[in-house]
Protein backbone atom coordinates (compact mmCIF):
# COMPACT_ATOMS: atom_id res chain seq x y z
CA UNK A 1 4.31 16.39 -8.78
CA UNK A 2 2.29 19.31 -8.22
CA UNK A 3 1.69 21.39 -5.02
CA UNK A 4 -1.29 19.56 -4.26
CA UNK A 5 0.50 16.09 -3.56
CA UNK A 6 3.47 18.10 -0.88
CA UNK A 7 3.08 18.60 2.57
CA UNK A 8 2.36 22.42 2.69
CA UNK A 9 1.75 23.66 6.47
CA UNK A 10 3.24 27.11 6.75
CA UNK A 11 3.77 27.17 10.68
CA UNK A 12 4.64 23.70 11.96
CA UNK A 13 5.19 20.50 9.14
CA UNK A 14 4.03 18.24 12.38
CA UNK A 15 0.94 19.63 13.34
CA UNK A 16 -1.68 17.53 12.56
CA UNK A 17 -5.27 18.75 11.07
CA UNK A 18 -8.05 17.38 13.56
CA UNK A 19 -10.20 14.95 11.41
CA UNK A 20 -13.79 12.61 11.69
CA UNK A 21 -14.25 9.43 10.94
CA UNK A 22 -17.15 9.11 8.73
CA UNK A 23 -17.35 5.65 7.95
CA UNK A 24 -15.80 2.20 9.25
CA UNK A 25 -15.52 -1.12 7.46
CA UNK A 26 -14.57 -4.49 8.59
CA UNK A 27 -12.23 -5.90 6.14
CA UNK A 28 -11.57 -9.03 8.15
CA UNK A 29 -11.36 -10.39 11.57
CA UNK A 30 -8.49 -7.55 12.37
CA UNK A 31 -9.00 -5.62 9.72
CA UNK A 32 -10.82 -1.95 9.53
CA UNK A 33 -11.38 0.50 7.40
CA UNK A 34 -11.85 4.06 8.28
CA UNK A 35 -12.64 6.80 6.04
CA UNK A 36 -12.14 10.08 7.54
CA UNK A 37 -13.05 13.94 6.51
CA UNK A 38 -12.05 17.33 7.98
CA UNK A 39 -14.31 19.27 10.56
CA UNK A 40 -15.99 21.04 7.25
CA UNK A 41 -16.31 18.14 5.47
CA UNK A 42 -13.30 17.86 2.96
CA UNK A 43 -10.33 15.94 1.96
CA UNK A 44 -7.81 16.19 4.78
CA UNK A 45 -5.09 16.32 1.71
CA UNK A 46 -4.86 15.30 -1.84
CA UNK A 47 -2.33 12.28 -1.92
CA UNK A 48 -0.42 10.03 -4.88
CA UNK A 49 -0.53 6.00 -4.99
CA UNK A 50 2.15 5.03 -2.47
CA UNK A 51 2.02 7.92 0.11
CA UNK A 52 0.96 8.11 3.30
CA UNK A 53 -0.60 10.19 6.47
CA UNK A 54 0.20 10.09 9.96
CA UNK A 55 -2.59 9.41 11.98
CA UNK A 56 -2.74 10.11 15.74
CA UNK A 57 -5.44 9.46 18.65
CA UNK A 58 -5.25 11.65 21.43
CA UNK A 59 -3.76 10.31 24.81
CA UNK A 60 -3.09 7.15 22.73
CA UNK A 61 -0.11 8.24 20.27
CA UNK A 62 0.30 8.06 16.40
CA UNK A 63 1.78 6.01 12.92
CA UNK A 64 1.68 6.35 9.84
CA UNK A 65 -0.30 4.38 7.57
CA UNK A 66 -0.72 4.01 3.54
CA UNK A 67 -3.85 5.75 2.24
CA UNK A 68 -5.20 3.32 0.67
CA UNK A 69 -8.03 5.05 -1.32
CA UNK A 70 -9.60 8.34 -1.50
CA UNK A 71 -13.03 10.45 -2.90
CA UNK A 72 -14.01 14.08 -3.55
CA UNK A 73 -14.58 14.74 0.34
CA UNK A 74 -12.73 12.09 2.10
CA UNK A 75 -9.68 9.77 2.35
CA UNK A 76 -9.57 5.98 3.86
CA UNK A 77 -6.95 3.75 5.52
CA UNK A 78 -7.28 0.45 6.17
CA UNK A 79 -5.90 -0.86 9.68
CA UNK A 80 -4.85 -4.21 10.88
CA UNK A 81 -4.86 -4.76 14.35
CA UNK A 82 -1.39 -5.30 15.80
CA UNK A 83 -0.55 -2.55 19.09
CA UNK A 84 -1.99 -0.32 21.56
CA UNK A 85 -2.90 2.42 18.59
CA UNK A 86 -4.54 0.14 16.50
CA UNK A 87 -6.37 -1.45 19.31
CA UNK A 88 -7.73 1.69 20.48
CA UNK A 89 -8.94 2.63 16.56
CA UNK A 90 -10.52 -0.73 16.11
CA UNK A 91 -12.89 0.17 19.42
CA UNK A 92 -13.78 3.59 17.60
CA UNK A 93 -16.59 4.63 16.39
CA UNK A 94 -18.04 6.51 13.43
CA UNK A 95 -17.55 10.49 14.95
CA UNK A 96 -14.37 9.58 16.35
CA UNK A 97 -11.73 12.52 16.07
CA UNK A 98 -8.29 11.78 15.18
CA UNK A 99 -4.95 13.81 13.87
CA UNK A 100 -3.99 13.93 10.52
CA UNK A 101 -1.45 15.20 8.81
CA UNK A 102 0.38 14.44 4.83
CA UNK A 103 1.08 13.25 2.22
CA UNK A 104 3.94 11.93 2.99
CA UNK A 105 6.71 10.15 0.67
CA UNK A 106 7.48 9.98 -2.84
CA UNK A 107 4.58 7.64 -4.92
CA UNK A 108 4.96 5.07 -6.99
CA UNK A 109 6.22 5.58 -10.52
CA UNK A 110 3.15 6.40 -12.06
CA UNK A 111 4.33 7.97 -15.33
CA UNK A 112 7.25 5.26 -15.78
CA UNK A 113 4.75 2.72 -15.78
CA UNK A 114 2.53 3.97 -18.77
CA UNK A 115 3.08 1.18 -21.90
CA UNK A 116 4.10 -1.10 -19.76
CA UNK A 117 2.69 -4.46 -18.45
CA UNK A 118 2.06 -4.23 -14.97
CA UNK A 119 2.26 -7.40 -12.18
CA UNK A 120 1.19 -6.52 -9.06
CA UNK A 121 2.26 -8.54 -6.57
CA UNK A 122 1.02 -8.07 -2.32
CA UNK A 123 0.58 -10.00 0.40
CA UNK A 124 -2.13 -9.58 3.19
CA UNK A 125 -2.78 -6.03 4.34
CA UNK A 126 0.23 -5.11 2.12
CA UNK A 127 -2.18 -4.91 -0.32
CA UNK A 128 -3.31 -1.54 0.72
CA UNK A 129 0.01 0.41 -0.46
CA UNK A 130 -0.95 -1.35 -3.56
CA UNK A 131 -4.34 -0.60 -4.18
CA UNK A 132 -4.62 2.78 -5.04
CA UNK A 133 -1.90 2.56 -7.77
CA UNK A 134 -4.63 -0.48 -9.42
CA UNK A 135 -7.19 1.58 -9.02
CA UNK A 136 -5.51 4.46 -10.70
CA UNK A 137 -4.75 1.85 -13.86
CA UNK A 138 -8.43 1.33 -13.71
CA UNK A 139 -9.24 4.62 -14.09
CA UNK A 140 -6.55 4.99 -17.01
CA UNK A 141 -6.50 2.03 -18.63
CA UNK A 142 -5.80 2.97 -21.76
CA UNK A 143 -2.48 3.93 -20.73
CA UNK A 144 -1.19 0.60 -19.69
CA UNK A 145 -0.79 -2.93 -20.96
CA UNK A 146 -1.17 -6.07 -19.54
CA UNK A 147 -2.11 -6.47 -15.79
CA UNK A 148 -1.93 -9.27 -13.52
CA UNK A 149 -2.61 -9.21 -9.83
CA UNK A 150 -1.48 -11.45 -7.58
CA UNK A 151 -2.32 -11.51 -3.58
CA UNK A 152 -1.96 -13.82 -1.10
CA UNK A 153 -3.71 -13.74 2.41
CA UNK A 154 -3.22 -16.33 5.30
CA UNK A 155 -6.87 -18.05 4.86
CA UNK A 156 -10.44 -17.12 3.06
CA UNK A 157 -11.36 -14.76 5.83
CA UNK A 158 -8.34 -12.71 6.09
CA UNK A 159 -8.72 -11.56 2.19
CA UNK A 160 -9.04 -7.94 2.13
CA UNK A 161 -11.09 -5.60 -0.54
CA UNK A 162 -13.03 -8.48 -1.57
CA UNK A 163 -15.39 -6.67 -3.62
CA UNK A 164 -12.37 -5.44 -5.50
CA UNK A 165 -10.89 -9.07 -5.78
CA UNK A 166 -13.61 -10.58 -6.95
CA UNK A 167 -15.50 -8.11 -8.37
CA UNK A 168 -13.80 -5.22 -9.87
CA UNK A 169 -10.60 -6.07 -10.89
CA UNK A 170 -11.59 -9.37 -12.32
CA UNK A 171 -13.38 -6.90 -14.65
CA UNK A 172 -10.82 -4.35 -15.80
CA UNK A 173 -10.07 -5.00 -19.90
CA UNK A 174 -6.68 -7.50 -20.44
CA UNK A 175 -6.30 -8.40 -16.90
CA UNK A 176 -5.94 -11.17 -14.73
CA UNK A 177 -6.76 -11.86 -11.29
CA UNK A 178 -5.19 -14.24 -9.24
CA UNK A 179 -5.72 -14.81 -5.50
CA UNK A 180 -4.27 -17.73 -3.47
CA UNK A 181 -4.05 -18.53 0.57
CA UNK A 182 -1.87 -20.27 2.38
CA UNK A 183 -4.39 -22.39 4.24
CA UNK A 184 -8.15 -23.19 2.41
CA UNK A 185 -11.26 -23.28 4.45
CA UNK A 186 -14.45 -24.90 3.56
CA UNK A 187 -16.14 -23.78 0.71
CA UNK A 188 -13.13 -21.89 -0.68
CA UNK A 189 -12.70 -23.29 -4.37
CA UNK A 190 -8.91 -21.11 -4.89
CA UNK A 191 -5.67 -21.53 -4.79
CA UNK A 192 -3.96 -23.05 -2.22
CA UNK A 193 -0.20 -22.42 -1.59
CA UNK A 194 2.26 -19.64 -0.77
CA UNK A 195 2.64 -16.53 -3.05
CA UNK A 196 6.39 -16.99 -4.52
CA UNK A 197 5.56 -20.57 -5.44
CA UNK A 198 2.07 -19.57 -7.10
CA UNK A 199 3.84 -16.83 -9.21
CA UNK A 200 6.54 -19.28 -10.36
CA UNK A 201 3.59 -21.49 -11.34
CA UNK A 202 2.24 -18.98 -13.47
CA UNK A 203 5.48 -18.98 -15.19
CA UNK A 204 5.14 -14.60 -15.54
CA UNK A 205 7.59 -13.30 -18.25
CA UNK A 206 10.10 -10.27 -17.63
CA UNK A 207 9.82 -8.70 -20.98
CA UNK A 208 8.21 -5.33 -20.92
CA UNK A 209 7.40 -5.90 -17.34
CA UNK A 210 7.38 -3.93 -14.08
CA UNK A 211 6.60 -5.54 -10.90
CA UNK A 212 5.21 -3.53 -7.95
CA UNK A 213 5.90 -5.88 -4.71
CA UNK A 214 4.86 -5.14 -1.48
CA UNK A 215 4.22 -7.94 1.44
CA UNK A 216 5.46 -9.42 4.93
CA UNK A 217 9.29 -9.16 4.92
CA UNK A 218 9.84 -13.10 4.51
CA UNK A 219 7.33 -12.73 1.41
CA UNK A 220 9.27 -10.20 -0.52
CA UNK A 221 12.79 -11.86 0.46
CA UNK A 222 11.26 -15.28 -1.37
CA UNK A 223 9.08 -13.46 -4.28
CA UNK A 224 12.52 -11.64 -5.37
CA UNK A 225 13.85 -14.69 -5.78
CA UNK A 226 11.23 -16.62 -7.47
CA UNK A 227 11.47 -13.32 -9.64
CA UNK A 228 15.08 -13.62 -10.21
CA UNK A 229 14.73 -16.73 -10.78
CA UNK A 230 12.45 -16.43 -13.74
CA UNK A 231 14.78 -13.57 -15.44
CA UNK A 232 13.37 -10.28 -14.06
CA UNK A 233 15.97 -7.71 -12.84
CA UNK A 234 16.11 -5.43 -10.00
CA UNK A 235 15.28 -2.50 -11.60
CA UNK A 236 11.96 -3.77 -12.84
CA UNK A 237 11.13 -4.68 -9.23
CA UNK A 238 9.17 -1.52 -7.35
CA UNK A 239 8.45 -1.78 -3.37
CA UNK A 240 7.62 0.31 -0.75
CA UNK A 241 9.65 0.88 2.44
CA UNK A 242 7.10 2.17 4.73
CA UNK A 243 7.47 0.33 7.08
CA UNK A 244 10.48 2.71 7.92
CA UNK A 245 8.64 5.89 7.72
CA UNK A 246 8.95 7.39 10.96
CA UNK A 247 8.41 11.59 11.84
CA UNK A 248 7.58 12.21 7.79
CA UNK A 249 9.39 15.02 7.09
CA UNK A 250 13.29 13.79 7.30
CA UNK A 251 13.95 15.41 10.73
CA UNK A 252 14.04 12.46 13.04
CA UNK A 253 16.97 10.44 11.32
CA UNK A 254 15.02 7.42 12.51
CA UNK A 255 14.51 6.30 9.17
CA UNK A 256 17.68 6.37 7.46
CA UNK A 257 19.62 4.19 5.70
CA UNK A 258 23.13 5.19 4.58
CA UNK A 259 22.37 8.58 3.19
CA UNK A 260 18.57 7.74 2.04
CA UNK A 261 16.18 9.12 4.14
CA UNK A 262 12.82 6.71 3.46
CA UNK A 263 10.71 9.49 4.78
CA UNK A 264 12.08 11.74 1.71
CA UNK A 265 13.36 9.76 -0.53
CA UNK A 266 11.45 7.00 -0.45
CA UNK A 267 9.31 4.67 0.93
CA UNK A 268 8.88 3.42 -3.24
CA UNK A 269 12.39 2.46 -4.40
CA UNK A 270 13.33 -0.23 -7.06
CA UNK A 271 15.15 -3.29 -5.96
CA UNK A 272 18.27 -1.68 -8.02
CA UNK A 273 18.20 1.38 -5.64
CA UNK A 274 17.48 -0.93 -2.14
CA UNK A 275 20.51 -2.72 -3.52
CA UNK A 276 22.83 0.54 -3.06
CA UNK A 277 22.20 0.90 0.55
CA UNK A 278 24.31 0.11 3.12
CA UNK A 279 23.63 -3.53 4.73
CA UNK A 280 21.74 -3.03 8.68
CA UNK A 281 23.16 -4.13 11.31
């Protein structure tokens, strides 16, 4: 990938650029997102589908999140609310300062994926990592095959991107959208029911295939098996372990498994290379 797409600070890799936030939407009831610009208006940094920035709030402290979309002047993450950081960014306001600092982390395997069919498969605000690499189909359609999306929430409200849902994608040429939720509400007309047993209802087909997964732990550990199940292998399986992705940069050890660093080497692996690691204790 080119120069653009690296983390390039020449002093200090960890020193953050001080950013604005520009504009803030609410996704759902815990759900934000922020789109944020430099000081002089411009794109903090220029990232793939897949990576990520570390985002810090002063006094607070700091995580890393996916970027989950991105203009000419600006980039956005979308943030559920789940600890004292995310608290404290739901109560900001547009103007807000912040650190950032990225990309970080390989991307997904954008090239590898041309002439394929694509499934993309994500599970509440897992669907972030995700949507970026959709979007970039979108904007290059012609150099993939058949799509289907598939995306699970907890109920109607907790949906994220709606407009993207049920809106864009729906529209994009040869592909399918499907959206289910574990619990209906009134006035939802959907699917109702868990996202490994939806997928097995739609019966999906390996050949030609890969699948980009990413989702709650307990939803990926019962989606590869539906998968499995239905004759896809590991290596056509693509998540993302960011959940591991710690310092950024490799130096902390905190994120490595066996002799993978995710913060380098991953978070995007296939299933085949997860495999090869060394069981946790």
């Amino acid at each position: 990938m080119g120069d653009d797409h690296v983390c390039t600070y020449d002093k200090n890799p960890l020193l953050p650029q001080v950013c604005k936030c520009i504009y803030i939407e609410q996704e759902t009831p815990d759900v934000k997102t922020f789109r944020f610009q430099t000081l002089d208006d411009k794109k903090p940094f220029t990232p793939l589908p897949g990576q990520l920035g570390m985002l810090s709030l002063l006094g607070t402290g700091e995580a890393m999140f996916s970027i989950t979309s991105q203009g000419e002047d600006y980039i956005e993450i979308s943030i559920k609310k789940c600890g004292l950081l995310t608290e404290a960014l739901h109560e900001a306001e547009v103007g807000q300062l912040v650190g950032l600092r990225g990309p970080y982390g390989n991307h997904f395997p954008l090239k590898e994926a041309e002439g394929l069919d694509l499934l993309f498969v994500g599970g509440g605000i897992a669907l972030a990592p995700l949507r970026p690499f959709i979007n970039y189909v979108k904007a290059n359609r012609e150099k993939f095959k058949h799509v289907d999306i598939l995306y699970g929430s907890r109920s109607p409200e907790d949906l994220v991107f709606k407009r993207e849902l049920f809106e864009a994608w729906p529209t994009m040429p040869d592909t399918n959208m499907h959206v289910t939720v574990d619990r209906g509400a009134p006035g939802y007309e959907g699917n109702v029911g868990f996202v490994p047993s939806y997928m097995e209802e739609l019966a999906f087909t390996p050949e030609g295939k890969m699948v980009i997964l990413c989702g709650p732990p307990i939803m990926i550990k019962f989606c590869l098996q539906a998968l499995f199940r239905m004759g896809f292998s590991k290596e056509q399986v693509i998540t993302t372990l960011e959940m591991r992705m710690k310092c950024g940069i490799g130096k902390c050890g905190r994120c490595n498994i066996g002799s993978k660093y995710v913060c380098v080497d991953g978070p995007v692996f296939s299933m085949a290379e997860i495999d090869e690691l060394p069981d946790e204790k």
